[in-house]
N, C-alpha and C. Protein backbone atom coordinates (compact mmCIF):
# COMPACT_ATOMS: atom_id res chain seq x y z
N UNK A 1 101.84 -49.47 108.73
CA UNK A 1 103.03 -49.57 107.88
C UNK A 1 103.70 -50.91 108.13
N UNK A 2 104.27 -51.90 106.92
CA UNK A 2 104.30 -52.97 107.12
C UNK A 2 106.17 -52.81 107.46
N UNK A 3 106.86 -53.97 107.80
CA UNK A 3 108.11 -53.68 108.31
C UNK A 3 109.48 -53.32 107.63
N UNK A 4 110.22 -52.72 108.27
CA UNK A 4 111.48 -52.10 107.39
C UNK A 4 111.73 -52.34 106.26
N UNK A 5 112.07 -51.95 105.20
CA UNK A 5 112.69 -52.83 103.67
C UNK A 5 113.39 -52.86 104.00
N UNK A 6 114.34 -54.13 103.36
CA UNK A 6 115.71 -54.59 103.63
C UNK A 6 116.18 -54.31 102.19
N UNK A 7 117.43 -53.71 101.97
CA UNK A 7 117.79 -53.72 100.67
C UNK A 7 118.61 -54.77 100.39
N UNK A 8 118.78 -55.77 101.14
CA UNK A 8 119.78 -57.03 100.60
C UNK A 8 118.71 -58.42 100.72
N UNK A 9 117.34 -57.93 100.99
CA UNK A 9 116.38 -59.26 100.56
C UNK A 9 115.76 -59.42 99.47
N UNK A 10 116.37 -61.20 99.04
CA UNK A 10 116.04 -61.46 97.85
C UNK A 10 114.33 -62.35 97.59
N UNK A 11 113.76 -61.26 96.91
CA UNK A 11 112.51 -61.80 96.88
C UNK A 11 112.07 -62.46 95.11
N UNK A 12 111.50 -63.84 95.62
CA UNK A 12 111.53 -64.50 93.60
C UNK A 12 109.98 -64.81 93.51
N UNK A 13 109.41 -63.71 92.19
CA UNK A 13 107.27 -64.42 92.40
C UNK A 13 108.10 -64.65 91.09
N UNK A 14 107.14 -66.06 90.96
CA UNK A 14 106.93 -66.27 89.38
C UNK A 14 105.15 -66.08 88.87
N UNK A 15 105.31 -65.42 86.85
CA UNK A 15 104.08 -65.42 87.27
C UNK A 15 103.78 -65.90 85.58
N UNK A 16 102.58 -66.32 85.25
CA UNK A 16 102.55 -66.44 83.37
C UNK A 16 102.54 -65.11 82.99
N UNK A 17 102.90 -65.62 81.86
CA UNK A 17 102.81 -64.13 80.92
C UNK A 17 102.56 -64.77 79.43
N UNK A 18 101.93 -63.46 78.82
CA UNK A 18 102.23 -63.81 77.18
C UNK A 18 103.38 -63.64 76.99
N UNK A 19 104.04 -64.20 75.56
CA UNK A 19 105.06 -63.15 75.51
C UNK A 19 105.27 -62.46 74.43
N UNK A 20 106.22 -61.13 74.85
CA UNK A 20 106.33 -60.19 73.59
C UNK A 20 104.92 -59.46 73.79
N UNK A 21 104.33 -59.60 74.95
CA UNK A 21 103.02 -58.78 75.28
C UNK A 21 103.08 -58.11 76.43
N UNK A 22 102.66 -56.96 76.61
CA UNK A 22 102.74 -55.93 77.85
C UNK A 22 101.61 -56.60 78.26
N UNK A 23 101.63 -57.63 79.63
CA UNK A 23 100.62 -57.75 80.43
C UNK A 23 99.61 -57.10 81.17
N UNK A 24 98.16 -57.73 81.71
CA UNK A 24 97.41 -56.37 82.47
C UNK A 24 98.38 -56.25 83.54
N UNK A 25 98.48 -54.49 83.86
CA UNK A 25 99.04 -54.23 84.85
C UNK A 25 97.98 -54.71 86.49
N UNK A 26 97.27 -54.90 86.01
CA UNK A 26 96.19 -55.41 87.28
C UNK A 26 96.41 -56.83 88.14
N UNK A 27 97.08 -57.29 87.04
CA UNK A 27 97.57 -58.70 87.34
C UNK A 27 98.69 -58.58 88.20
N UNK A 28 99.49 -57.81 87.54
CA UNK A 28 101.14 -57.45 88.35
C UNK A 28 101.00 -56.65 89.52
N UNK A 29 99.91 -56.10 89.88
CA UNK A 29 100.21 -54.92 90.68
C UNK A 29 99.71 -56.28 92.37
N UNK A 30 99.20 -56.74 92.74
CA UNK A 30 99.17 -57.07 93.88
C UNK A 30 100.09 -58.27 94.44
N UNK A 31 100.93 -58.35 92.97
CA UNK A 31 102.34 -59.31 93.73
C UNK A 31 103.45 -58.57 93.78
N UNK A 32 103.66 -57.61 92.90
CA UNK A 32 105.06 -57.08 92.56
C UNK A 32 104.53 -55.33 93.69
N UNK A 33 103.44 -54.87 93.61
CA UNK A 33 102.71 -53.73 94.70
C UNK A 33 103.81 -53.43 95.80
N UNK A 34 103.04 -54.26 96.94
CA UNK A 34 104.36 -54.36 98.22
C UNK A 34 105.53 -54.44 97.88
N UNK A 35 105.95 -54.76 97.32
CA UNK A 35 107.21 -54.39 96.87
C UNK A 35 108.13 -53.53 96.59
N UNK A 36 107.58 -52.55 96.45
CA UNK A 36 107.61 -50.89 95.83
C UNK A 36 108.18 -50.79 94.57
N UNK A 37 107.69 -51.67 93.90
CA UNK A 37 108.04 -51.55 92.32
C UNK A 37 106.96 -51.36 91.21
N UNK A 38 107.09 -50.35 90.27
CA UNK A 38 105.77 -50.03 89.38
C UNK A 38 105.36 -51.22 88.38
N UNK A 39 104.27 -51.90 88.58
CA UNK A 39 103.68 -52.79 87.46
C UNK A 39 104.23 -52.34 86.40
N UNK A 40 103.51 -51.35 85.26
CA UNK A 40 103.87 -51.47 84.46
C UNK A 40 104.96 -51.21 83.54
N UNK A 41 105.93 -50.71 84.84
CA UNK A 41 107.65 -50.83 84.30
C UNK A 41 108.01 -52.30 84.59
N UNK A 42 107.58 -53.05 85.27
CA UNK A 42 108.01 -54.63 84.69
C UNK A 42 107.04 -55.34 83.86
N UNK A 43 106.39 -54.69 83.62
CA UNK A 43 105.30 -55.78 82.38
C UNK A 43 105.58 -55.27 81.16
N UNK A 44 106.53 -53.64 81.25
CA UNK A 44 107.55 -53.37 79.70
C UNK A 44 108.59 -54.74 80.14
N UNK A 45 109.47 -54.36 80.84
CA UNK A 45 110.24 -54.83 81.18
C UNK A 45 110.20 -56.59 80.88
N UNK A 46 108.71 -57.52 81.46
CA UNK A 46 108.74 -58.49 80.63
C UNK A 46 108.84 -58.57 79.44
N UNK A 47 107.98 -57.58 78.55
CA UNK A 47 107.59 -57.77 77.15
C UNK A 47 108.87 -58.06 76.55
N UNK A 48 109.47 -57.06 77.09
CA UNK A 48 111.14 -57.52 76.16
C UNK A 48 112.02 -58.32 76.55
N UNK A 49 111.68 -58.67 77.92
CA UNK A 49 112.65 -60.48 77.97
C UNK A 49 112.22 -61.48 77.14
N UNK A 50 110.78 -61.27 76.93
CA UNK A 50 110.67 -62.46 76.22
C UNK A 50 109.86 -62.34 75.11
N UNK A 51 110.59 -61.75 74.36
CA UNK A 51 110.30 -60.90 72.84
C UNK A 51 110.05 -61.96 71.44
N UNK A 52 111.02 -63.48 72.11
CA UNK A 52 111.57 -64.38 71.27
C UNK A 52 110.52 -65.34 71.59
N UNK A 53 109.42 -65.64 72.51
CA UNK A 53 108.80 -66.10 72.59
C UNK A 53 107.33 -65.65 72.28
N UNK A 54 107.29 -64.76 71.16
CA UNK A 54 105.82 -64.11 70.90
C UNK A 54 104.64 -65.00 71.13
N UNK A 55 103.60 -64.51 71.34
CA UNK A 55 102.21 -64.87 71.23
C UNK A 55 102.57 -66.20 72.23
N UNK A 56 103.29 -67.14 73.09
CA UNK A 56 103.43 -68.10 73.73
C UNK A 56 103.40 -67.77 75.13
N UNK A 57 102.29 -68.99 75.73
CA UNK A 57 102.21 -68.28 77.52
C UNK A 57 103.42 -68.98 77.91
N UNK A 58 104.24 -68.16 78.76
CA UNK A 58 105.31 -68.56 79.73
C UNK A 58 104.88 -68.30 80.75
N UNK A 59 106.26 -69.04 81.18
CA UNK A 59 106.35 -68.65 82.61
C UNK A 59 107.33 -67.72 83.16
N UNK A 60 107.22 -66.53 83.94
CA UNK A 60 108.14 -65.53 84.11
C UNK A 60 108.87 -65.72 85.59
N UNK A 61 109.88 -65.79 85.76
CA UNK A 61 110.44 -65.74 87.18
C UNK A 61 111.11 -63.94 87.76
N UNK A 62 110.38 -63.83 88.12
CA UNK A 62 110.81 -62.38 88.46
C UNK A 62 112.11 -62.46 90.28
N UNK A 63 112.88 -61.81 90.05
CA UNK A 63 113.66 -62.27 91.24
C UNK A 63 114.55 -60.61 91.45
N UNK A 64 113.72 -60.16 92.50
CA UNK A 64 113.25 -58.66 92.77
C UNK A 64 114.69 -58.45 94.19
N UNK A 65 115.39 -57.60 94.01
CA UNK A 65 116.39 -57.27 95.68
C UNK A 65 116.93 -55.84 94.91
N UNK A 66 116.54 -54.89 95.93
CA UNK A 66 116.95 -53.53 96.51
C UNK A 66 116.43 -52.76 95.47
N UNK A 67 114.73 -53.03 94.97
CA UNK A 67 113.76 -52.86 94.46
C UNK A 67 114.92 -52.88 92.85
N UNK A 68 114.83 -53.62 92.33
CA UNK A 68 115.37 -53.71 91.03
C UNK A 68 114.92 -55.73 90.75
N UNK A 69 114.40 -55.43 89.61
CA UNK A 69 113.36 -56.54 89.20
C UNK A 69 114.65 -57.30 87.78
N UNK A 70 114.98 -58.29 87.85
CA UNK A 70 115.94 -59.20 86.81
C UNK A 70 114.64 -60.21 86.52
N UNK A 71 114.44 -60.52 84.84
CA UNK A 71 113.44 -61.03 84.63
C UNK A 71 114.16 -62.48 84.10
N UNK A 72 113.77 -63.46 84.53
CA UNK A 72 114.16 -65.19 83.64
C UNK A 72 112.93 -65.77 83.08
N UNK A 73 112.96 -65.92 81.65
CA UNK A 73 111.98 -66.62 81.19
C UNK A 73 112.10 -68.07 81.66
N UNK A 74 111.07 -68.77 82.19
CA UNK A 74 111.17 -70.48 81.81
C UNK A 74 110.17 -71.30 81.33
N UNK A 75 110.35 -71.41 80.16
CA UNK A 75 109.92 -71.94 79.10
C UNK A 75 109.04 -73.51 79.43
N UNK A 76 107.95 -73.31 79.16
CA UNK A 76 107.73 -74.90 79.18
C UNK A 76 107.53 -75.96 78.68
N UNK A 77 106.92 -77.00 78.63
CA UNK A 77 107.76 -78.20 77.63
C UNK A 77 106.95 -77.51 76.41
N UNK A 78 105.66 -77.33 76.50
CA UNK A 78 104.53 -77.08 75.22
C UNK A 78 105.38 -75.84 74.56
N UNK A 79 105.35 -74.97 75.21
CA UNK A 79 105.91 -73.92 74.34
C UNK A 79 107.31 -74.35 73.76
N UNK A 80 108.14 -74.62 74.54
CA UNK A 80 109.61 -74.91 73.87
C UNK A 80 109.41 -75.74 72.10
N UNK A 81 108.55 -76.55 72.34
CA UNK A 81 107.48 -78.17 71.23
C UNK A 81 107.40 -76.36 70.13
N UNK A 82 106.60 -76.25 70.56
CA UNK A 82 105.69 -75.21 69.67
C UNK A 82 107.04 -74.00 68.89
N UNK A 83 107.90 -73.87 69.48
CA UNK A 83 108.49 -72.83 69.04
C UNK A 83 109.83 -73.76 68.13
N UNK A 84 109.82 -75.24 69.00
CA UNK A 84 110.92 -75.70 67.87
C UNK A 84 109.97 -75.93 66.49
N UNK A 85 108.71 -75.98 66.35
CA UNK A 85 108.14 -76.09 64.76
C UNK A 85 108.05 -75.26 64.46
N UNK A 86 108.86 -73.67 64.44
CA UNK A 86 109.38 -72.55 63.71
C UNK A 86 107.79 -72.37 63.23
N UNK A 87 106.64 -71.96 64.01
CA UNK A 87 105.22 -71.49 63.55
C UNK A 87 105.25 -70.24 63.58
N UNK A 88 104.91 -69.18 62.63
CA UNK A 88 104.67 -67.78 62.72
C UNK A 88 104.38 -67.05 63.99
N UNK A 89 104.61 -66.34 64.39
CA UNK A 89 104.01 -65.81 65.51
C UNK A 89 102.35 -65.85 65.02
N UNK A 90 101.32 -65.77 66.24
CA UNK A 90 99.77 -65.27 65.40
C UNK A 90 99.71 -64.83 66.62
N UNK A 91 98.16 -64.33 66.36
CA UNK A 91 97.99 -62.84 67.18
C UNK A 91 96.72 -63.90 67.89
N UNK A 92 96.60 -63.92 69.31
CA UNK A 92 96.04 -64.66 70.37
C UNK A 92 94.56 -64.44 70.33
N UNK A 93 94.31 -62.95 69.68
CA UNK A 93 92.96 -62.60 70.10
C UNK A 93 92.25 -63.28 68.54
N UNK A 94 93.08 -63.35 67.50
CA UNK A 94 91.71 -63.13 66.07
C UNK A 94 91.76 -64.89 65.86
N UNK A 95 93.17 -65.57 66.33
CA UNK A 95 92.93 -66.82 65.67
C UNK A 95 93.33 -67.99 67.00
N UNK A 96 91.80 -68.70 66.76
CA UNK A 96 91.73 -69.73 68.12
C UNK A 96 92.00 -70.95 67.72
N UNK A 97 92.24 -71.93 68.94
CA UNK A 97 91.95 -73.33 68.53
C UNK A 97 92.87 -74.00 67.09
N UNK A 98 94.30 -73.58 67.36
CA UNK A 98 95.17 -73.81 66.21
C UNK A 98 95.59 -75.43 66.88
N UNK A 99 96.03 -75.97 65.45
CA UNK A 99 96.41 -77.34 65.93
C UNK A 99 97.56 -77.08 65.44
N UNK A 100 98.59 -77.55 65.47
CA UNK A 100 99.68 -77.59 65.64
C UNK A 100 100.58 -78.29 65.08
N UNK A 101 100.39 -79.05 63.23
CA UNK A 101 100.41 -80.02 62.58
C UNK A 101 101.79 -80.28 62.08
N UNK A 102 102.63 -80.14 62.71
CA UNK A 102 104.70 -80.36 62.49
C UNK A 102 105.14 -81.46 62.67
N UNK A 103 106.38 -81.48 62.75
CA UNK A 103 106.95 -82.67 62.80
C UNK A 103 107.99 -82.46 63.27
N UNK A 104 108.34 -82.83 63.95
CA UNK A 104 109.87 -82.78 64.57
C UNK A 104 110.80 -84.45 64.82
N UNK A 105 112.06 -83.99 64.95
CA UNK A 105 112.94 -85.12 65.11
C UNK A 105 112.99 -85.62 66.06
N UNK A 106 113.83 -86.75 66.21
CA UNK A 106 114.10 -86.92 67.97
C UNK A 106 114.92 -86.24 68.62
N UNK A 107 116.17 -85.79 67.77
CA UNK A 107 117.03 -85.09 68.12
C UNK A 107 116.14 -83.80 68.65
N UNK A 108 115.79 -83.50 67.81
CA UNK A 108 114.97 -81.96 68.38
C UNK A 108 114.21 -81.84 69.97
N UNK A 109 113.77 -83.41 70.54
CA UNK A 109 113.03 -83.48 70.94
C UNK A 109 113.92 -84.11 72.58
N UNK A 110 115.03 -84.78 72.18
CA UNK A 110 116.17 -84.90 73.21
C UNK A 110 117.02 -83.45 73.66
N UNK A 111 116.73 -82.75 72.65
CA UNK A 111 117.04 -81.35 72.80
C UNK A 111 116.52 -80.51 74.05
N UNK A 112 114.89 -80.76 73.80
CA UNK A 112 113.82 -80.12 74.48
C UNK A 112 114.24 -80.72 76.32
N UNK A 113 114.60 -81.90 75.79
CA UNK A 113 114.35 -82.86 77.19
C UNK A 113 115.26 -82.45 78.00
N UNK A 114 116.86 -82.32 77.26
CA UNK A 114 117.82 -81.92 78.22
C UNK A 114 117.39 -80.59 78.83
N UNK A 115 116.75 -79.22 78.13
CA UNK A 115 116.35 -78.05 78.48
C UNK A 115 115.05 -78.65 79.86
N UNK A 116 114.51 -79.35 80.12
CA UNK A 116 113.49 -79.75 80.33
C UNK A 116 114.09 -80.26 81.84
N UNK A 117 114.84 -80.94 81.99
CA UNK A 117 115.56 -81.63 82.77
C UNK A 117 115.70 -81.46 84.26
N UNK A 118 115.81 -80.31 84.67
CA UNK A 118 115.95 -79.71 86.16
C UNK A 118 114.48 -79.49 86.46
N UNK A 119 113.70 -79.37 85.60
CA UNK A 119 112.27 -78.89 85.75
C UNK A 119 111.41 -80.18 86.33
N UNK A 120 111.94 -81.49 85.43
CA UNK A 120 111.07 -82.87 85.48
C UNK A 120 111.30 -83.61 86.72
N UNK A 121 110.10 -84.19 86.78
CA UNK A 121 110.22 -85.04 87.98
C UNK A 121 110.81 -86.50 88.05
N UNK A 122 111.37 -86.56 86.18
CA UNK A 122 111.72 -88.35 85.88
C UNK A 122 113.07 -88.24 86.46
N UNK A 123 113.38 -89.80 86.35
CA UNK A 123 115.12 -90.03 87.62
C UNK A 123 115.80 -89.51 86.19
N UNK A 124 115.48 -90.00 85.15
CA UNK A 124 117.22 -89.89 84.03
C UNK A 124 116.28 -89.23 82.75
N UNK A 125 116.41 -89.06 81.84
CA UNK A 125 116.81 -88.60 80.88
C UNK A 125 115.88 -89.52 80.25
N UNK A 126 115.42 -90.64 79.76
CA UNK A 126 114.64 -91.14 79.27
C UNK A 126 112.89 -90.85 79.37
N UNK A 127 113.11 -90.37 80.93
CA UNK A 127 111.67 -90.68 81.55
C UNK A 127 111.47 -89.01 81.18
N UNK A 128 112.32 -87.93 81.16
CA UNK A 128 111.90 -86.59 80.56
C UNK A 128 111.65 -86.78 79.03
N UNK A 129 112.26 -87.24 78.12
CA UNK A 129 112.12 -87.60 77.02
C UNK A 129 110.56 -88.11 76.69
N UNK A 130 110.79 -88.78 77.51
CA UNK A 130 108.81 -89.71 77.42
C UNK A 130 107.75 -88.10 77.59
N UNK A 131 108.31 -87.60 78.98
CA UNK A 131 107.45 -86.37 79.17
C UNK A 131 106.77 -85.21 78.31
N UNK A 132 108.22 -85.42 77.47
CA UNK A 132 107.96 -84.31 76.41
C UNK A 132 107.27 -84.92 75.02
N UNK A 133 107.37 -86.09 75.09
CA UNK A 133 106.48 -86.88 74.08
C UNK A 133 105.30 -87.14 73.81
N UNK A 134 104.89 -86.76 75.55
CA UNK A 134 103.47 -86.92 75.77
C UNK A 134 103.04 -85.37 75.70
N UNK A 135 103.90 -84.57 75.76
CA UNK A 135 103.06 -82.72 75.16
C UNK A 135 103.22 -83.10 73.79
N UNK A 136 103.97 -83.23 73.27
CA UNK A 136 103.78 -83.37 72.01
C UNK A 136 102.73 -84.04 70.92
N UNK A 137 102.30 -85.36 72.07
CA UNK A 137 101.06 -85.62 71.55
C UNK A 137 99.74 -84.57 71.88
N UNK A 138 100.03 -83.93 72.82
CA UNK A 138 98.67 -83.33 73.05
C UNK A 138 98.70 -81.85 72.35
N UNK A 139 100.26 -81.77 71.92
CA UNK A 139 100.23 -79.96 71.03
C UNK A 139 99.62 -80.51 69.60
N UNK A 140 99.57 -81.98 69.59
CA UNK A 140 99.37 -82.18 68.17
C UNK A 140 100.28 -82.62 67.02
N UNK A 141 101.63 -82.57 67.31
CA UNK A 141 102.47 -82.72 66.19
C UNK A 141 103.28 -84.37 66.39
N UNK A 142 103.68 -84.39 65.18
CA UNK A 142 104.53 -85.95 64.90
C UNK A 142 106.37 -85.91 65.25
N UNK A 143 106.57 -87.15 65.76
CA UNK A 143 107.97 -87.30 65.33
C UNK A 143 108.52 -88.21 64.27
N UNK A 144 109.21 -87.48 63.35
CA UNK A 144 110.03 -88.16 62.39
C UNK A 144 109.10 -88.75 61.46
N UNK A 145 107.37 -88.27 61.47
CA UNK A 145 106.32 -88.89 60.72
C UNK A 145 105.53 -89.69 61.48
N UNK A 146 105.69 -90.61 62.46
CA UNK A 146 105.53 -90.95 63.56
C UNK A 146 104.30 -90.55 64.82
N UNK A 147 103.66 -90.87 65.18
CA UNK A 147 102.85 -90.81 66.55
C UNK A 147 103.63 -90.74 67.73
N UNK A 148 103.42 -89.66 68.28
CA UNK A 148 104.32 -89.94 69.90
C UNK A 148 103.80 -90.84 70.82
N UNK A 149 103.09 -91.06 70.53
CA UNK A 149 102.78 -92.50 71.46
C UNK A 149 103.31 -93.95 71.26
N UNK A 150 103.39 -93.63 69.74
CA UNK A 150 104.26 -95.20 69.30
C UNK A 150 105.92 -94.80 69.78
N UNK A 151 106.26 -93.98 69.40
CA UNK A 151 107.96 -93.57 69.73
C UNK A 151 108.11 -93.67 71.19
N UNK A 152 107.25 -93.53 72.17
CA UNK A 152 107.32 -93.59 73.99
C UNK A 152 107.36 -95.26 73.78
N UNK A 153 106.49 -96.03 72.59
CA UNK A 153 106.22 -97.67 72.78
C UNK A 153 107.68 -97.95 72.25
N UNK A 154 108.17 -97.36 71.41
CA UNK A 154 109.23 -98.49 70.74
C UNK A 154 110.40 -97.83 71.49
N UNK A 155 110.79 -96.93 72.66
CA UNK A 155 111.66 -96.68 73.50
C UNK A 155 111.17 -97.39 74.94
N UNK A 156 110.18 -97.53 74.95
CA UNK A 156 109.92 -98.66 75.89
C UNK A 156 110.25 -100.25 75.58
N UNK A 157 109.79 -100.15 74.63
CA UNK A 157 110.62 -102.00 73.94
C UNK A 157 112.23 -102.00 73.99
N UNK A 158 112.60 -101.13 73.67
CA UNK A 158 114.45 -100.66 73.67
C UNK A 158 114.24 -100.93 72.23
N UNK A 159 113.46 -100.29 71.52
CA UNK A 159 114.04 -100.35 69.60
C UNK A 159 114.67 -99.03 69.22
N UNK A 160 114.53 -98.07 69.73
CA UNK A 160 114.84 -96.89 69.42
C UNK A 160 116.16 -96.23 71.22
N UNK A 161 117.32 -96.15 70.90
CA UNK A 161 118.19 -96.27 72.00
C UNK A 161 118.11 -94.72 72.00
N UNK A 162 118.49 -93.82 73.31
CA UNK A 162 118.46 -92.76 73.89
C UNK A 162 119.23 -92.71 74.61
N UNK A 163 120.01 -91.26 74.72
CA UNK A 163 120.87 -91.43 75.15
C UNK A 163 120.83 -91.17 76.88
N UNK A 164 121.64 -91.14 77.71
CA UNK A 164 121.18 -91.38 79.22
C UNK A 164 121.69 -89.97 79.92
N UNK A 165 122.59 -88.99 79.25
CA UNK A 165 122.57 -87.50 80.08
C UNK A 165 122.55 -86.86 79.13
């Protein structure tokens, strides 16, 4: 028998998830197990934190004390990209290999960055901006009509100004 439970220790797994999908409980059961909490009452329990993020893998922060599980979605740059081009939900299993052909603003995309911000490893606000420019090239989509690779070049020249918090 492993040692006392404490009911005032705070324990945090993070783990992916789909979302708006009841995960395998097989997955959940040997982190959340010891714990004495039932898999698949938190893999309901995810499905509906993050209901708003259908068919998109997240990331789930589970942060578990006196066996009661509080779920935080955190979103990452690709998905946040993907969900600001307002794309249908689709169903993961029938349709593969979607490209991702939108367009978004900068604003939309300084948006992403500030959300993005505590997560990134850049010093200010520019260098997250770049970060999210470079998922954006790889989800596939444009800014303002634009290549994200040219918009990282002409904020590197200083033609295009950004703002700094």
């Amino acid at each position: 028998m492993g040692p006392k439970f404490d009911p005032t220790e705070v324990k945090v797994v993070c783990l992916r998830a789909v979302g708006g999908e009841v995960g395998a409980t097989s997955a959940l059961a040997p982190k959340i197990g010891p714990l004495g909490l039932s898999p698949k009452k938190v893999g309901e329990d995810i499905a509906k934190a993050s209901q708003d993020w259908k068919g998109l893998r997240i990331t789930v922060q589970l942060t578990i004390q006196n066996r009661q599980a509080q779920i935080a979605v955190i979103p990452s740059a690709s998905s946040l990209i993907i969900k600001a081009l307002k794309e249908p939900p689709r169903d993961r299993k029938k349709v593969k290999n979607i490209k991702h052909s939108g367009n978004l603003t900068l604003d939309e995309i300084i948006g992403i960055a500030r959300t993005m911000k505590v997560r990134s490893m850049a010093k200010s606000l520019v260098g997250t901006i770049k970060e999210v420019l470079g998922t954006c090239q790889s989800v596939g989509c444009t800014i303002d009509g634009a290549h994200p690779h040219d918009v990282i070049d002409k904020i590197n020249a200083g033609e295009i100004d950004v703002p700094e918090a």
